[in-house]
N, C-alpha and C. Protein backbone atom coordinates (compact mmCIF):
# COMPACT_ATOMS: atom_id res chain seq x y z
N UNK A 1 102.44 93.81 130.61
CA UNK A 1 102.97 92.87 129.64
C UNK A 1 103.80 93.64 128.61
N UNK A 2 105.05 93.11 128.25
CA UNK A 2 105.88 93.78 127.55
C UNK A 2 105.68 93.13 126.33
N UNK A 3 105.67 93.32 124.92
CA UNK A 3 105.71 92.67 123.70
C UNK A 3 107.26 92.67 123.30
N UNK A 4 107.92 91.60 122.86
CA UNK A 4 109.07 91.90 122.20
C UNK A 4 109.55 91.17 121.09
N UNK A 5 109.93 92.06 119.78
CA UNK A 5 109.79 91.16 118.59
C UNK A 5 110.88 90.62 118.65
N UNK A 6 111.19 89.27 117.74
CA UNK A 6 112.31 88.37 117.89
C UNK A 6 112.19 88.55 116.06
N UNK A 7 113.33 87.54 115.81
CA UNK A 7 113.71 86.90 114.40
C UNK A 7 113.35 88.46 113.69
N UNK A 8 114.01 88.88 113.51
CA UNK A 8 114.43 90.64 112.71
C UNK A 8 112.73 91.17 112.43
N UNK A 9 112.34 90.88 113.31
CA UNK A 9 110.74 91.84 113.40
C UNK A 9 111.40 92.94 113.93
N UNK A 10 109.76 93.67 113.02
CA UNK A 10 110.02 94.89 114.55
C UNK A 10 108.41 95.04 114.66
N UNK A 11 108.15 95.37 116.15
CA UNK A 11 107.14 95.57 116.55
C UNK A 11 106.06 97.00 116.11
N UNK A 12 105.07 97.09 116.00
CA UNK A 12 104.41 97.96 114.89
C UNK A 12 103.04 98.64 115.93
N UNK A 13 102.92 99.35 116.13
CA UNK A 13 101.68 99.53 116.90
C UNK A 13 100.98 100.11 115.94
N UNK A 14 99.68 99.58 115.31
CA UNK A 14 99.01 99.86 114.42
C UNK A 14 98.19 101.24 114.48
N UNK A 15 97.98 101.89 112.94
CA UNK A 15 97.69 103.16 112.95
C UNK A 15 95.93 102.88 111.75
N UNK A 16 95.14 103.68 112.14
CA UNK A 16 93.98 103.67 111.29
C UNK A 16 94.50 104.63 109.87
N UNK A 17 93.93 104.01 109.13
CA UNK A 17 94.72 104.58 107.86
C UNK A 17 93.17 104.80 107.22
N UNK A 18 92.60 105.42 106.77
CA UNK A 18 91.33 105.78 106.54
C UNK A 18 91.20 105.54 104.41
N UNK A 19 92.83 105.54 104.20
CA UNK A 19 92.44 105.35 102.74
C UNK A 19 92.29 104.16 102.47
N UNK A 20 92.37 102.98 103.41
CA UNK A 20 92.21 101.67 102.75
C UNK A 20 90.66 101.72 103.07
N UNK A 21 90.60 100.50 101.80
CA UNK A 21 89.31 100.08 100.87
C UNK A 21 88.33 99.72 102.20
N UNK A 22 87.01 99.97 102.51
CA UNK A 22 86.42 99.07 103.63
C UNK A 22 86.16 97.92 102.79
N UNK A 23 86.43 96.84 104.26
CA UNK A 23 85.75 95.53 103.54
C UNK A 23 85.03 95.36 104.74
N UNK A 24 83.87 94.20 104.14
CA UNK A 24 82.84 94.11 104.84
C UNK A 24 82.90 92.97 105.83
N UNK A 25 83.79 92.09 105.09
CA UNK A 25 84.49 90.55 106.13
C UNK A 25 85.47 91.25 107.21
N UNK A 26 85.80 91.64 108.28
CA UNK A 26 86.68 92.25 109.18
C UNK A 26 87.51 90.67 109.03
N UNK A 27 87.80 89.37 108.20
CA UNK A 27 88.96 88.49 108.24
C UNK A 27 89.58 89.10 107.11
N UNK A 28 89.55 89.78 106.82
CA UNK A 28 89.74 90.52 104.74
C UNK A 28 90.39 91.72 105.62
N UNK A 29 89.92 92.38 106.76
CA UNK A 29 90.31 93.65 106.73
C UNK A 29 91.81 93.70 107.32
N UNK A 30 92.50 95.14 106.66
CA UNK A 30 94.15 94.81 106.90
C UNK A 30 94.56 96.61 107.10
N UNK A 31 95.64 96.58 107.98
CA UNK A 31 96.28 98.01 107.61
C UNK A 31 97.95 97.70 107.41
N UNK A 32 98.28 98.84 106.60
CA UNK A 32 99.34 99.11 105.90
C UNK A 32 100.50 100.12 106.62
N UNK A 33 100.21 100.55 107.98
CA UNK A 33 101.07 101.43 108.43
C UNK A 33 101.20 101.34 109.79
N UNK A 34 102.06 101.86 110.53
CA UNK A 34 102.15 101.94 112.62
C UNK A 34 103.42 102.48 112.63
N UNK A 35 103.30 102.80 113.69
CA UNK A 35 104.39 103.66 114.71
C UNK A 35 105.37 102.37 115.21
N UNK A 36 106.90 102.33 114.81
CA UNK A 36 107.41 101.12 114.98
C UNK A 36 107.79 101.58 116.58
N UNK A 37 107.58 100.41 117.62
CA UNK A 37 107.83 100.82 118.90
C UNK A 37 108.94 100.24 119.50
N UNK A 38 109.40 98.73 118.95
CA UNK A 38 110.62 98.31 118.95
C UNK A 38 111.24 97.52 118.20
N UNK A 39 112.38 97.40 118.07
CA UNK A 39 113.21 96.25 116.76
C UNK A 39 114.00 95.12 117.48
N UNK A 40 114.15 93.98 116.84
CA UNK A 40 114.57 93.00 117.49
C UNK A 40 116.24 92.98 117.48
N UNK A 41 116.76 93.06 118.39
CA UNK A 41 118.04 93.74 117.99
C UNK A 41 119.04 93.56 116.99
N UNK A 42 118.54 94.86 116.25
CA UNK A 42 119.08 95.26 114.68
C UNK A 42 119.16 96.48 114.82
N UNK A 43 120.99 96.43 114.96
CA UNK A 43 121.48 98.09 115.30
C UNK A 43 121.15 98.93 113.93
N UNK A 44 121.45 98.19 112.75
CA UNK A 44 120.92 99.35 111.57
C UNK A 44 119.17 99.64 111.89
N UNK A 45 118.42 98.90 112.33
CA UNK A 45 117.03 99.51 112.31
C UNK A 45 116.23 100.50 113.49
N UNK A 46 117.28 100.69 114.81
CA UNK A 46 117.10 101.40 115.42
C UNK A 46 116.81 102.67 115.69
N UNK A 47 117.34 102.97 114.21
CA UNK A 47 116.65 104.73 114.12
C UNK A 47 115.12 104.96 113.45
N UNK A 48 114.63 103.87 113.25
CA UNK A 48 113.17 103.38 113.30
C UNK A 48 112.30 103.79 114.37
N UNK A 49 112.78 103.49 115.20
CA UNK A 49 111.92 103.37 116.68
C UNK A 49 111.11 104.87 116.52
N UNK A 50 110.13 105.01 117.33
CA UNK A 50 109.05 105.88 117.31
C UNK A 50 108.65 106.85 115.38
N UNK A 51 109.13 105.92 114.37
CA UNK A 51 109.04 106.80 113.28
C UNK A 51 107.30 105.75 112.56
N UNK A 52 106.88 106.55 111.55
CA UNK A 52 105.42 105.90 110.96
C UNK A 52 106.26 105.12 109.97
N UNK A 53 105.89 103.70 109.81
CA UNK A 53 106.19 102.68 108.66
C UNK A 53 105.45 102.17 107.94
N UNK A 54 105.86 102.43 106.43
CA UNK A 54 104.52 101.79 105.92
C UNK A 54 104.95 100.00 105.09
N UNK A 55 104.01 99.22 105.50
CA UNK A 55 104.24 98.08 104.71
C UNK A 55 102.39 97.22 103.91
N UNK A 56 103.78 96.29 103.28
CA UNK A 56 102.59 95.71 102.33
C UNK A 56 100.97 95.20 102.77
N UNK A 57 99.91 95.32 102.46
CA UNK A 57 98.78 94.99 103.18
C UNK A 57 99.04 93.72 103.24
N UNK A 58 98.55 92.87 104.34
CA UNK A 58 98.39 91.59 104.58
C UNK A 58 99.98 90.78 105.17
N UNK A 59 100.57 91.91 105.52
CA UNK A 59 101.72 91.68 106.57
C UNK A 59 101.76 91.98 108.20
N UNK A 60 100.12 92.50 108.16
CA UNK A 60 100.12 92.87 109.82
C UNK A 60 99.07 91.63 110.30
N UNK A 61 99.66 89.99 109.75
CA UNK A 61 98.64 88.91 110.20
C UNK A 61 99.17 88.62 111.84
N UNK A 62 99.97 88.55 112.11
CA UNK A 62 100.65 88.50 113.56
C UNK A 62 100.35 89.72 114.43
N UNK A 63 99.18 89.79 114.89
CA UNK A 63 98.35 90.81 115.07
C UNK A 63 98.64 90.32 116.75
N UNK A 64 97.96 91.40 117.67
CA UNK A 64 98.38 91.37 119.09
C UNK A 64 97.69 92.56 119.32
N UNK A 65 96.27 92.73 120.30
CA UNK A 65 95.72 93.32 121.31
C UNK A 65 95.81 93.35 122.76
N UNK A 66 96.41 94.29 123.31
CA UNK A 66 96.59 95.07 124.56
C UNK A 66 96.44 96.68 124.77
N UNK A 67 95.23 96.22 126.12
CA UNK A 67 94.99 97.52 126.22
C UNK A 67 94.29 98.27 125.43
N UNK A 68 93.44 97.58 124.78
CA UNK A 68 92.30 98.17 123.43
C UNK A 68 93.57 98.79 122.25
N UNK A 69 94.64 98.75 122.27
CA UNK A 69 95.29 98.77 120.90
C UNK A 69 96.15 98.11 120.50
N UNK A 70 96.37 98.06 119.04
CA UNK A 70 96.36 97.04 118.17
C UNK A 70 98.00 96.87 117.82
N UNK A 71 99.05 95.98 117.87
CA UNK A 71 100.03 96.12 117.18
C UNK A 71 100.30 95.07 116.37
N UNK A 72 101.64 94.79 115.62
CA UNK A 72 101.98 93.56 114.86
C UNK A 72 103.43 93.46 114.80
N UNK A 73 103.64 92.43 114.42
CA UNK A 73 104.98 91.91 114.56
C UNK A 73 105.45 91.99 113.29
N UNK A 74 106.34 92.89 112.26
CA UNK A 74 106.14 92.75 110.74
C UNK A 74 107.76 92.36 110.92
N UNK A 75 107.69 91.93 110.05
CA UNK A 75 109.45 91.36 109.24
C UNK A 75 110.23 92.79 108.83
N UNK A 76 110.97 92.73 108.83
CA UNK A 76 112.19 94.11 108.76
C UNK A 76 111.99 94.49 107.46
N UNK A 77 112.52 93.38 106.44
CA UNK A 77 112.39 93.23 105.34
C UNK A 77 111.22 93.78 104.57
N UNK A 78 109.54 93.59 105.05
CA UNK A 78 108.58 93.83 104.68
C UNK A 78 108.10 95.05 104.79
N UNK A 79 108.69 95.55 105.48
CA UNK A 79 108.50 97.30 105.57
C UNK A 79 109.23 98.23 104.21
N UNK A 80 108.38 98.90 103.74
CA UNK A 80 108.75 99.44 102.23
C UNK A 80 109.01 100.95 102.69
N UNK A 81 108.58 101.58 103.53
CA UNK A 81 109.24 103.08 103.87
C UNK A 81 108.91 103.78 104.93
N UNK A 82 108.99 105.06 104.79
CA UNK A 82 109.28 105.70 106.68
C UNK A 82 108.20 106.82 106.25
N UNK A 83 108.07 107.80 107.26
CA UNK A 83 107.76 108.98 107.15
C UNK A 83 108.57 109.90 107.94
N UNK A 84 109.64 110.74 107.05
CA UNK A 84 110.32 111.51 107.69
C UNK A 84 109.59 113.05 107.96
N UNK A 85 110.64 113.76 108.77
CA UNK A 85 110.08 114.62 109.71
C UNK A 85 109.90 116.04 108.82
């Protein structure tokens, strides 16, 4: 199964981020970062692809399990920065 984000997503394969807060409700629980794996075609966001992105908590609700890991569909827009090399 291929995932592919539409409407200026880009697809996010989620990363464990160990500094967020535990909560004890797993509907409360959220992460803030992933490895973007593809963009919906948006030639400026293409140099994205395989880089770490971090966005706002409670933007990875469009959540998607395959294969025991976790990705999300985040808005282009909602992504606040990168991690360069």
């Amino acid at each position: 199964m291929k995932l592919v984000p539409i409407n200026d997503c880009v697809l996010v394969k989620l990363t464990d981020d160990s500094q967020l807060i535990d909560v004890p409700d797993k509907q409360f629980a959220t992460q803030a970062s992933g490895l973007v794996i593809d963009v919906h075609d948006m030639k400026q966001a293409d140099w994205l692809i395989g880089r770490v992105v971090y966005f706002e908590e409670y933007r990875d609700s469009a959540k998607v399990e395959v294969d025991d890991e976790k990705y999300a569909f985040i808005k282009f827009e909602d992504i606040k920065g990168y991690q360069s090399e």
